[in-house]
N, C-alpha and C. Protein backbone atom coordinates (compact mmCIF):
# COMPACT_ATOMS: atom_id res chain seq x y z
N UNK A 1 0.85 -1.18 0.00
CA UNK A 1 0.00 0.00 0.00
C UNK A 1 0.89 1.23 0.00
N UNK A 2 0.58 1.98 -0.67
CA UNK A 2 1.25 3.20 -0.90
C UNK A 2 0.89 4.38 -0.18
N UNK A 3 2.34 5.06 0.71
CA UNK A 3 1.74 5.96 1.77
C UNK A 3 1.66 7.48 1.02
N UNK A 4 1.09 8.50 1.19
CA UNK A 4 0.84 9.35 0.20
C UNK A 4 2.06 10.26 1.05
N UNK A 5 2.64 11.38 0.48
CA UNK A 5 3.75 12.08 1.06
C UNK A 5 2.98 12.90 2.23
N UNK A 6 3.37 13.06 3.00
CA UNK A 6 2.81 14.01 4.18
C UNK A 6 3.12 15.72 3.63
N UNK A 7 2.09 16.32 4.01
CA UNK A 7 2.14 17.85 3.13
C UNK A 7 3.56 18.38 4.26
N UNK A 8 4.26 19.56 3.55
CA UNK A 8 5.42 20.36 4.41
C UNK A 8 4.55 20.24 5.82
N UNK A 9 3.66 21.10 6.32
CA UNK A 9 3.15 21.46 7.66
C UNK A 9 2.86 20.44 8.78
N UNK A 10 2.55 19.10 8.04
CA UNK A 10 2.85 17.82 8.49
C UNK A 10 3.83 16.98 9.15
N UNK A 11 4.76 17.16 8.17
CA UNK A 11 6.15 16.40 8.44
C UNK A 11 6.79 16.60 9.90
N UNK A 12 6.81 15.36 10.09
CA UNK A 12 7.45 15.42 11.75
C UNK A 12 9.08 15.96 11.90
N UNK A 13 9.71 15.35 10.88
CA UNK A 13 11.03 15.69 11.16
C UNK A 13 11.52 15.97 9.50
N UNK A 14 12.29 17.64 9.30
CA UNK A 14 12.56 17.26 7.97
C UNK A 14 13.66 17.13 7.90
N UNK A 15 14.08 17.15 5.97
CA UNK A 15 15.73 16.68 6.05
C UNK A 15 16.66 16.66 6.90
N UNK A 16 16.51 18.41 6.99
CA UNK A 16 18.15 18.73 8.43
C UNK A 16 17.65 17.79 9.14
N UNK A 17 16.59 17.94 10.08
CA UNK A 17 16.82 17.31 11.28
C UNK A 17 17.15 16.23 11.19
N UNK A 18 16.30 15.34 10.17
CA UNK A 18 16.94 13.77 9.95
C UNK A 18 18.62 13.82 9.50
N UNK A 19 19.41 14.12 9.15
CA UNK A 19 20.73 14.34 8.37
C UNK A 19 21.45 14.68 9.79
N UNK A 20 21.04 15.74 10.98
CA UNK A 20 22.02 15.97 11.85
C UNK A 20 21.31 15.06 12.88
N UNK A 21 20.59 13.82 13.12
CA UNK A 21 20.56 12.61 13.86
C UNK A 21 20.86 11.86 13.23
N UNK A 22 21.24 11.97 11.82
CA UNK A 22 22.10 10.32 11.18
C UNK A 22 23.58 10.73 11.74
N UNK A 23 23.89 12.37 12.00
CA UNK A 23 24.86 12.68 11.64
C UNK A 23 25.79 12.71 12.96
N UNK A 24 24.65 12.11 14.19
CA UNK A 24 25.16 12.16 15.51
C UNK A 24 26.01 11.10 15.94
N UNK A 25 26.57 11.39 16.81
CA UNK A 25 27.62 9.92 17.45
C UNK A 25 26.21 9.07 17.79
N UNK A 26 25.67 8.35 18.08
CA UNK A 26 24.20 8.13 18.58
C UNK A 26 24.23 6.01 18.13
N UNK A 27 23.54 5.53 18.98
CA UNK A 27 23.37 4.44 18.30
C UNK A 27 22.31 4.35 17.27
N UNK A 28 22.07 3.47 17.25
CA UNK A 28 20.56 3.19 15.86
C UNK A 28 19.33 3.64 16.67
N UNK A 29 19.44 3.13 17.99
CA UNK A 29 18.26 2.81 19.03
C UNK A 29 18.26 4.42 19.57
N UNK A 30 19.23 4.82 19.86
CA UNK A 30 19.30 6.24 20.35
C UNK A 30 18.94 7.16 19.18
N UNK A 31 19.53 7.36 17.96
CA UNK A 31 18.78 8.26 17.07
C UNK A 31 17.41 8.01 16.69
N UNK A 32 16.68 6.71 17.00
CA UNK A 32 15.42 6.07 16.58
C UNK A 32 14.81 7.23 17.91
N UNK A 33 15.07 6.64 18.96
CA UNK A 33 14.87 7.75 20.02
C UNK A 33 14.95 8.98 20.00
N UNK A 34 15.68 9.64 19.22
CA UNK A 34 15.90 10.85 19.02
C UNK A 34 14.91 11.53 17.86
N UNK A 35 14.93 10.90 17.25
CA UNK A 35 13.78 11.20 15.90
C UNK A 35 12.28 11.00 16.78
N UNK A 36 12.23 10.21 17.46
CA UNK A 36 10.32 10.10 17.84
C UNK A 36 10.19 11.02 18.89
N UNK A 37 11.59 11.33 20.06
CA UNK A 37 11.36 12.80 20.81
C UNK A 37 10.92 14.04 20.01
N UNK A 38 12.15 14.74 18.97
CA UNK A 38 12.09 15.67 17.90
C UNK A 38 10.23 15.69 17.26
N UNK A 39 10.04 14.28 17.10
CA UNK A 39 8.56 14.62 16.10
C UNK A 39 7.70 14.68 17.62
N UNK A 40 7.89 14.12 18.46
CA UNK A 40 6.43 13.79 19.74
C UNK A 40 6.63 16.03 19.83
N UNK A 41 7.59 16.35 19.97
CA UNK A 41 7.96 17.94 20.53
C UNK A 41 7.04 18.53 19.52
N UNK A 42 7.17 18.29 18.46
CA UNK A 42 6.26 19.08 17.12
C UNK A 42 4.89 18.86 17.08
N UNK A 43 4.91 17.31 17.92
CA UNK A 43 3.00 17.53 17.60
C UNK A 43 2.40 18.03 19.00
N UNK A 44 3.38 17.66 19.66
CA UNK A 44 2.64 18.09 21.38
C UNK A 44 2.88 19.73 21.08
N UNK A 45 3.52 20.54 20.29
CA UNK A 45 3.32 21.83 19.75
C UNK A 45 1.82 22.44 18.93
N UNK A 46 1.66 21.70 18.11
CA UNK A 46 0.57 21.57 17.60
C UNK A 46 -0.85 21.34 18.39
N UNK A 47 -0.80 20.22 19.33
CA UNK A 47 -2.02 19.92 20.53
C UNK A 47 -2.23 21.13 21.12
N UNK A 48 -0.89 21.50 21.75
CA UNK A 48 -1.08 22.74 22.61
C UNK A 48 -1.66 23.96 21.98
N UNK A 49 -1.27 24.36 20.41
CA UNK A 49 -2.15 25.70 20.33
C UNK A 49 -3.36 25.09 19.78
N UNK A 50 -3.87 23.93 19.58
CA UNK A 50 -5.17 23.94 18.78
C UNK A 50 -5.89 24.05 20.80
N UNK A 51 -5.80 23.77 21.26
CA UNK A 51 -6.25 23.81 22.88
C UNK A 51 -6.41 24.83 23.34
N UNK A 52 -5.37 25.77 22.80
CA UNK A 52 -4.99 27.41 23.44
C UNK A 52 -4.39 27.36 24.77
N UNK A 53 -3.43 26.42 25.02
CA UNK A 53 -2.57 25.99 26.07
C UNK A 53 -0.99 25.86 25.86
N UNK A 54 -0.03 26.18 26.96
CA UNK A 54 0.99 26.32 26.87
C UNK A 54 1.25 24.46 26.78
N UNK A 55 2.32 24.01 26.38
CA UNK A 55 3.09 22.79 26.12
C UNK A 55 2.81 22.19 27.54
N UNK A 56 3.40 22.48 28.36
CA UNK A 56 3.05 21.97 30.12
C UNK A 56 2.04 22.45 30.91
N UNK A 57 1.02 22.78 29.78
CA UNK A 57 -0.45 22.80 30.34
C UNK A 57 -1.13 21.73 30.11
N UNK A 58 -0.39 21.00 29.17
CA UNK A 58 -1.88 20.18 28.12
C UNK A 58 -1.28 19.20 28.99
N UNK A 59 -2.63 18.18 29.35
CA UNK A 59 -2.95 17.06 30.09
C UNK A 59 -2.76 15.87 29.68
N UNK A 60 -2.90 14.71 30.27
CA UNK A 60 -2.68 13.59 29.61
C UNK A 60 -4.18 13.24 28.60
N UNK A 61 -5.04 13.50 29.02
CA UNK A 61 -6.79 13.55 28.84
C UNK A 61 -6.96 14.38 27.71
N UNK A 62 -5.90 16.04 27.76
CA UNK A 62 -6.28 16.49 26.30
C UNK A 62 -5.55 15.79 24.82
N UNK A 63 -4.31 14.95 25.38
CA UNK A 63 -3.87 14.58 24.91
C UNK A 63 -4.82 13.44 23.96
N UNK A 64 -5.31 12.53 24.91
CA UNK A 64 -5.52 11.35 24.57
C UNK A 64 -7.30 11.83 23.84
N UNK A 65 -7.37 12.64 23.81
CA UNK A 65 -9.21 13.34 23.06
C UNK A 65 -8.52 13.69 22.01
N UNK A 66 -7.37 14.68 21.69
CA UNK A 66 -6.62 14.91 20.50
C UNK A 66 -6.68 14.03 19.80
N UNK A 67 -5.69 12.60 20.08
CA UNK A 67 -5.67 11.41 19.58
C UNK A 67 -7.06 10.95 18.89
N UNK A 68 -8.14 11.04 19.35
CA UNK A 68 -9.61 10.16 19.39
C UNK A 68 -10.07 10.86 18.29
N UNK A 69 -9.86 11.91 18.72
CA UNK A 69 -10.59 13.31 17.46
C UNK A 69 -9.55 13.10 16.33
N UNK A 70 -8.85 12.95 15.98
CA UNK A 70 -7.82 12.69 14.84
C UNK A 70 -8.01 11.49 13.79
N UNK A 71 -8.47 10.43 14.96
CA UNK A 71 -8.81 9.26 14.68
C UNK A 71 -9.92 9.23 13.53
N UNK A 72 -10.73 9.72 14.64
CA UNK A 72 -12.62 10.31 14.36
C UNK A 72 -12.67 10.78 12.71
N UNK A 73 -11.62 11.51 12.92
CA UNK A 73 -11.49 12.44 11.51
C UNK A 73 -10.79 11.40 10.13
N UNK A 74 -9.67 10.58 10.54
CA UNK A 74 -8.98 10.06 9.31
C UNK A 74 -10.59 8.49 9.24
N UNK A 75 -11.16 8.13 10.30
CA UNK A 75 -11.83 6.91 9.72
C UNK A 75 -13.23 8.05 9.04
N UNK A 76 -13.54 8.93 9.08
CA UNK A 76 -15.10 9.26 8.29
C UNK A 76 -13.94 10.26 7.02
N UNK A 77 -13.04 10.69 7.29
CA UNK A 77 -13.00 12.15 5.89
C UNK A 77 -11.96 11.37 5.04
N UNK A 78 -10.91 10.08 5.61
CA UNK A 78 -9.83 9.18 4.98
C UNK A 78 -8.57 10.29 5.45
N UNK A 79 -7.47 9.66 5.15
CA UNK A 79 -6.69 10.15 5.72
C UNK A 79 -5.84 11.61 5.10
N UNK A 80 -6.88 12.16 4.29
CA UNK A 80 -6.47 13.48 3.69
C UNK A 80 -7.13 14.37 4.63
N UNK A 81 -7.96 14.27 5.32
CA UNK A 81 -8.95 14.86 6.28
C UNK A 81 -8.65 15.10 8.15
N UNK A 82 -7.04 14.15 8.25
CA UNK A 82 -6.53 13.96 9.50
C UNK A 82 -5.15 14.60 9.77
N UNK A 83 -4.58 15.20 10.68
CA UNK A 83 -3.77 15.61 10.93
C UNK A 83 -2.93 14.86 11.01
N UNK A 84 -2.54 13.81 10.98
CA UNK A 84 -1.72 12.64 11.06
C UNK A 84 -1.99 11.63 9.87
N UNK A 85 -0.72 11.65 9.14
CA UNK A 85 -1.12 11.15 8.15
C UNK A 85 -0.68 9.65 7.60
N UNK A 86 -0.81 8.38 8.37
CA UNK A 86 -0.80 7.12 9.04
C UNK A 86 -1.81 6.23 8.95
């Protein structure tokens, strides 16, 4: 199945960032780690202003309704319709 490209505003991590975590002393497991911190920072950016909350405001609960509502959205509109594009 073919994944469709994620639009620029999407993308969790782009080139640079991927290029200066290939480019780190780092193991495989540690830059794997390093890449899903870098993207979790960008969307927990994103949660927080669609909320109108600072980063260490948002809850585990707004978190996990974010998630549901995202969901909500890619199973009825397909996944051109979801913020996450998975």
């Amino acid at each position: 199945m073919d994944v469709p490209p994620q639009q620029p505003s999407t993308q969790f991590l782009t080139l640079e960032e991927s290029a200066k975590v290939d480019a780190a002393l780092l193991s495989s497991s540690e830059k794997f780690l390093t890449r899903l911190t870098i993207s979790s920072l960008k969307l927990l950016k994103h949660i927080a202003q669609e909320y109108g909350v600072a980063i260490e405001d948002l809850t585990a609960q707004q978190i996990i309704a974010w998630f549901e509502k995202d969901g909500k959205i890619r199973r009825e509109q397909g996944i051109e319709g979801s913020y996450l594009k998975w």
